[in-house]
Protein backbone atom coordinates (compact mmCIF):
# COMPACT_ATOMS: atom_id res chain seq x y z
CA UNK A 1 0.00 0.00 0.00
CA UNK A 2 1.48 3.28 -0.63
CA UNK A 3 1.87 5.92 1.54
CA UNK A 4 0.01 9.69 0.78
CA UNK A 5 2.69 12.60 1.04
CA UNK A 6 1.45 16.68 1.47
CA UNK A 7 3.79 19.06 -0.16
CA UNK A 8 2.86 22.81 1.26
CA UNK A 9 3.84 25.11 -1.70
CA UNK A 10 4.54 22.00 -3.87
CA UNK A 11 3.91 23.17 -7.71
CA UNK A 12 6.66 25.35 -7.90
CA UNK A 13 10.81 25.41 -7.48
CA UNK A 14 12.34 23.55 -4.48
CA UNK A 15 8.35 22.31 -3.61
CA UNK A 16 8.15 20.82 -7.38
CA UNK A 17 10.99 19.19 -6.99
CA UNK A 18 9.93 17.44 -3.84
CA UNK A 19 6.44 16.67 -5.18
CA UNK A 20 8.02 14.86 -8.30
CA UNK A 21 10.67 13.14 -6.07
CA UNK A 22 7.87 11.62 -4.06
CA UNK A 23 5.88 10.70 -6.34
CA UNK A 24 9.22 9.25 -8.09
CA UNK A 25 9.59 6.82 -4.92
CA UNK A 26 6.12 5.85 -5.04
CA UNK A 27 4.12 7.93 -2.58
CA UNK A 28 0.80 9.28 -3.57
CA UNK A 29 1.26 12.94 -3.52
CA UNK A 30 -0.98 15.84 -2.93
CA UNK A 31 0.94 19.50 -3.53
CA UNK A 32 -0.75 22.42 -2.28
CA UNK A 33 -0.92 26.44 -3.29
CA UNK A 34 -1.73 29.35 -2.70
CA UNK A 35 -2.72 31.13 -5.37
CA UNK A 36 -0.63 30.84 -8.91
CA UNK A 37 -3.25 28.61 -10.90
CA UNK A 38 -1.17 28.47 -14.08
CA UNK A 39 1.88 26.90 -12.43
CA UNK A 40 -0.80 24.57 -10.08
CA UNK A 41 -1.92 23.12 -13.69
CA UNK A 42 1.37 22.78 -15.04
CA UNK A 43 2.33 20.83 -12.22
CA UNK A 44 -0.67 18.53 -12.48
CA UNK A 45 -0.04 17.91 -16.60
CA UNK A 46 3.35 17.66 -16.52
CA UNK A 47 3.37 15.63 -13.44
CA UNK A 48 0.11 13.84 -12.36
CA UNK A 49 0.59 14.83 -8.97
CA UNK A 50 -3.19 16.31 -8.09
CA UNK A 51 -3.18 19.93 -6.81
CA UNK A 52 -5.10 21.48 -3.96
CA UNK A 53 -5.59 25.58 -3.19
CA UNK A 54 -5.84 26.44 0.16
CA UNK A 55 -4.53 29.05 2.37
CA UNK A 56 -1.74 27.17 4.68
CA UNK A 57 -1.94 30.34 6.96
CA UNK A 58 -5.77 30.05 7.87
CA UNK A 59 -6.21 26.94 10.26
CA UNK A 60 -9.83 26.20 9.05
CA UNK A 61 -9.00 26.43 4.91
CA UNK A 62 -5.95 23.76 6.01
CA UNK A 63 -8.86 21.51 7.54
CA UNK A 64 -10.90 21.87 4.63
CA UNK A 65 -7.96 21.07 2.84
CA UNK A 66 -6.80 18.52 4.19
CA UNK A 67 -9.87 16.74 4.62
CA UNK A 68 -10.64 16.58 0.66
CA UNK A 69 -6.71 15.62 0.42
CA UNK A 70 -7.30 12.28 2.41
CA UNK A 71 -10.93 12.23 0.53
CA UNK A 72 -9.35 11.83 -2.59
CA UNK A 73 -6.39 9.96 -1.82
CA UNK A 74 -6.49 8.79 1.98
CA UNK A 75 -4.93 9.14 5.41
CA UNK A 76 -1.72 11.61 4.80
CA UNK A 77 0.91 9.73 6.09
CA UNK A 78 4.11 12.66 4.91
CA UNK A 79 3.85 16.00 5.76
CA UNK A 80 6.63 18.66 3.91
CA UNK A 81 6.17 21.97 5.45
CA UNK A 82 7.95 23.73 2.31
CA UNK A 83 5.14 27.01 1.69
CA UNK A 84 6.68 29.81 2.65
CA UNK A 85 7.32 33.81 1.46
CA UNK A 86 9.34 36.86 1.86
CA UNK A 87 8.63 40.03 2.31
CA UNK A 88 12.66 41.57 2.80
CA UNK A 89 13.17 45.23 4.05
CA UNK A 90 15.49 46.71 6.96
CA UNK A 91 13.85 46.24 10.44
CA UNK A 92 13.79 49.77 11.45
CA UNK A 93 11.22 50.40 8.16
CA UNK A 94 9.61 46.67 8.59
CA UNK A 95 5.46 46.86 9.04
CA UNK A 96 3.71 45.05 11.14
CA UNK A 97 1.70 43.56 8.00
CA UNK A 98 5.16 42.00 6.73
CA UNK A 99 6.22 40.93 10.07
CA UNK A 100 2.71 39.17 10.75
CA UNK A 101 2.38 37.89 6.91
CA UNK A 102 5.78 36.10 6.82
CA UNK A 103 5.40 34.25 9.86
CA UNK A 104 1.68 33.27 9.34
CA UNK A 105 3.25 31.57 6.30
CA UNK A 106 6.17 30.83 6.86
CA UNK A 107 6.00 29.48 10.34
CA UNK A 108 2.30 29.21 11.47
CA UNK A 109 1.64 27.36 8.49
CA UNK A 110 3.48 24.05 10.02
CA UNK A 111 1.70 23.96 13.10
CA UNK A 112 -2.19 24.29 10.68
CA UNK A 113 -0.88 21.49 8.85
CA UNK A 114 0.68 19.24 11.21
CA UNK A 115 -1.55 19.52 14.04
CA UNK A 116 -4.57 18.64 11.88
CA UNK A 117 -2.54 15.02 10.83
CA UNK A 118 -0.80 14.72 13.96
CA UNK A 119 -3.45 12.72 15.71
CA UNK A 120 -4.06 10.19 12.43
CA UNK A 121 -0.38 9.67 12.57
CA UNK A 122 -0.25 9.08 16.18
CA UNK A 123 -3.28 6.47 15.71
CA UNK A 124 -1.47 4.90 12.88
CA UNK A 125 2.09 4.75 14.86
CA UNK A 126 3.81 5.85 11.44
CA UNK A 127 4.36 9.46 10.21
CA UNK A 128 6.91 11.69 8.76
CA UNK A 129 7.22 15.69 9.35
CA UNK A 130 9.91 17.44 7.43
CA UNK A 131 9.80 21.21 7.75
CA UNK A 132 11.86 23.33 5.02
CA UNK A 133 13.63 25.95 6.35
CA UNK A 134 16.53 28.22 5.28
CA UNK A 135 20.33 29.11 5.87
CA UNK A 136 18.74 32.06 6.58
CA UNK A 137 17.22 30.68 9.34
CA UNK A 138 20.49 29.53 10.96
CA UNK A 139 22.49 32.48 10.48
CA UNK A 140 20.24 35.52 9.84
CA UNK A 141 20.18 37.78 6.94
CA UNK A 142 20.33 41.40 6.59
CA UNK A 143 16.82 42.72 5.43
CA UNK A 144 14.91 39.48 6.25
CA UNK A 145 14.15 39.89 10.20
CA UNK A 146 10.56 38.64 10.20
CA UNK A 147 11.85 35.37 7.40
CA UNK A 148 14.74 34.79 9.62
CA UNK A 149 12.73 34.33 12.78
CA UNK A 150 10.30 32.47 11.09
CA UNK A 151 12.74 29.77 9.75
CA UNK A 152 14.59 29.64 13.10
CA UNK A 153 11.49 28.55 14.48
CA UNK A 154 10.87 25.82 12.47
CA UNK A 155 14.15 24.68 13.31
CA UNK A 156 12.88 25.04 17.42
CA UNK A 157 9.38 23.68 16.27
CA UNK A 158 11.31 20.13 14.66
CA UNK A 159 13.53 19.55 17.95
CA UNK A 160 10.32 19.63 20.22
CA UNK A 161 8.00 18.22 18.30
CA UNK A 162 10.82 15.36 17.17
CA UNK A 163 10.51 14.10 21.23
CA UNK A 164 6.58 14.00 21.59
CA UNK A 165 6.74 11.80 17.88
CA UNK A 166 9.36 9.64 18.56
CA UNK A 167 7.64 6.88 20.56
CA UNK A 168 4.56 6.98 18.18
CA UNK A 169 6.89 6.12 14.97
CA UNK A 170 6.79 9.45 13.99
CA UNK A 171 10.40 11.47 12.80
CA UNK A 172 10.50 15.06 12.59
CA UNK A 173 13.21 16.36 10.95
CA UNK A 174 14.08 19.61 9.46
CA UNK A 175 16.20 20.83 5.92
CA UNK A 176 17.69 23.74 5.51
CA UNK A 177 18.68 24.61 2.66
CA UNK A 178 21.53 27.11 1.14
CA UNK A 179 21.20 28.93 -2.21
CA UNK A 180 19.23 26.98 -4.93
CA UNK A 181 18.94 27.42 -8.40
CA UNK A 182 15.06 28.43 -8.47
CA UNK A 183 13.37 31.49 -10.72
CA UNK A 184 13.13 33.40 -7.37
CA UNK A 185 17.07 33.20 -6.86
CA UNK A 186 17.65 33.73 -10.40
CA UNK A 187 15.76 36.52 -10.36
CA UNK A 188 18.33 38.11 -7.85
CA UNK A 189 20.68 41.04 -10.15
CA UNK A 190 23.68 38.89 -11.69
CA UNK A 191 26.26 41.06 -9.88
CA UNK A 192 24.83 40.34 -6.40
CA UNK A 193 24.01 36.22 -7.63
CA UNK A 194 27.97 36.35 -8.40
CA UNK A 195 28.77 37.55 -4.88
CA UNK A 196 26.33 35.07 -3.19
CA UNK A 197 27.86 31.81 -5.40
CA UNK A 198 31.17 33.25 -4.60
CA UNK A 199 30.63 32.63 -0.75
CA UNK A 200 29.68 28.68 -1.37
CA UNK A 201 32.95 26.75 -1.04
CA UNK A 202 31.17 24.40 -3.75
CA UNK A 203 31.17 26.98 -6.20
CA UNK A 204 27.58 27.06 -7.14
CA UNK A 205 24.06 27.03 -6.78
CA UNK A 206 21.86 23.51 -5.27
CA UNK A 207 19.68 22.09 -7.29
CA UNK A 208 15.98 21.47 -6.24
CA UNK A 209 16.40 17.85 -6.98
CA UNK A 210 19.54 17.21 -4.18
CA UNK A 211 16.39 19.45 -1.25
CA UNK A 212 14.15 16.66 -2.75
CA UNK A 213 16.11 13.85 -2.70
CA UNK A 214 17.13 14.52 0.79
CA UNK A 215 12.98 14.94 1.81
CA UNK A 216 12.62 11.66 -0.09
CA UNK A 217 15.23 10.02 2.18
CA UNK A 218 13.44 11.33 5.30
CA UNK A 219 10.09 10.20 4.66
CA UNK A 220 11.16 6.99 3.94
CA UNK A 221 11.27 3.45 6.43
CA UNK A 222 15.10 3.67 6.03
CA UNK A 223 15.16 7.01 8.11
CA UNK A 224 13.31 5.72 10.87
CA UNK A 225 15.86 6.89 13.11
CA UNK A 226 16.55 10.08 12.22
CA UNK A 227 14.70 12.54 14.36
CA UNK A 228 15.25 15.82 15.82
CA UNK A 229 18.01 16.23 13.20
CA UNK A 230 18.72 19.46 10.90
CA UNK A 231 19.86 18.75 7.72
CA UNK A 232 22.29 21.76 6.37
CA UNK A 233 22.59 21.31 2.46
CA UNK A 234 24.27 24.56 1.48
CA UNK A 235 27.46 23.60 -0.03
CA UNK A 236 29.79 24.35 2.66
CA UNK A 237 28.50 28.04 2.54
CA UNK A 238 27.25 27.90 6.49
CA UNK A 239 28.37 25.21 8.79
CA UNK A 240 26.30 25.05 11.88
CA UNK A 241 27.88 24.04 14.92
């Protein structure tokens, strides 16, 4: 029987890539959005992975979500907590509108989706959390305050929530990922791209596929004892200690 894997923000760059990988290994994947329709139907043709819009910030559009998610496809099993924004300025001119917005997304979104599977999981003794965060999120970044914070604490919201899993047969883990070679970084001016790649020991941008391949890993039986643990793929650029 295979197992049903959520993607949050899963029809576009590094939550594509995760969605296909999946689906690659055998899962039967659901990838939610927000709100780009065009990219949510390219994903479904070029994939076959089935789409779902919801807000992931608004706890009762999750439930509704999720509840036509295991409708269509059954109990969800995998949970990637990969939706997420930014909304950059300095913090001295920062609103309270992109403070608020950025971690509603970014951070509240994990706890709307995973508390609302967390019981089925728990009942089932099997399930696998893996929250997407950011280098940014281990080291800070000028101009990103509010995306920052809201990374860290998925990094916070992984290590506690890895201990109250663990004796269920459920792993929490978390990714965090460096620079990757996604239309959002590529959009970044080529002067300031060359000064970010030149910082990353490996001498280039990730790839979406080497985030997804290491979710894949995760959410499979063969990571059963990896819990609690952050995964740093950034090519060298930030070693946590």
């Amino acid at each position: 029987m295979s197992r049903t894997a959520l993607v949050t923000g899963g029809t576009r760059g590094i939550g594509l890539a995760i969605s296909k990988g999946l689906k690659a290994a055998g899962y039967k994947v659901a990838a939610n959005y927000g709100g780009n329709d065009e990219a949510a139907k390219a994903c479904e043709q070029e994939t076959g992975v089935k789409c779902y819009k919801f807000d992931v910030s608004d706890f009762d559009a999750v439930g509704a979500g999720l509840a036509q998610i295991e409708n269509d496809l059954g109990p969800i099993d995998v949970v990637v907590n990969n939706a997420g924004i930014t909304w950059d300025g300095p913090f001295h001119k920062m609103s309270a509108e992109q403070w608020r917005k950025v971690i509603a997304v970014d951070l509240d979104s994990a706890f709307n989706v995973t508390r609302q599977v967390w019981e089925g999981m728990r009942e089932r003794g099997f399930g696998r959390v893996i929250n997407i965060s950011s280098i940014n999120g281990q080291k800070g970044q000028f101009g990103q305050v509010n995306y920052s914070a809201a990374k860290a604490g998925l990094i916070g919201f992984t290590k506690a929530l890895a201990q109250e899993g663990a004796k269920k047969g459920i792993t929490v883990n978390v990714v965090c990922p460096g620079y990757i070679d996604t239309d959002m970084v590529r959009a970044v001016p080529e002067k300031v791209l060359e000064s970010i790649i030149a910082t990353v020991p490996v001498g280039r941008l990730g790839k979406a596929e080497e985030i997804a391949s290491m979710c894949t890993y995760l959410a499979s039986e063969d990571a059963a004892f990896i819990t609690g643990a952050t995964m740093t793929v950034n090519g060298a650029q930030y070693i946590a200690g």
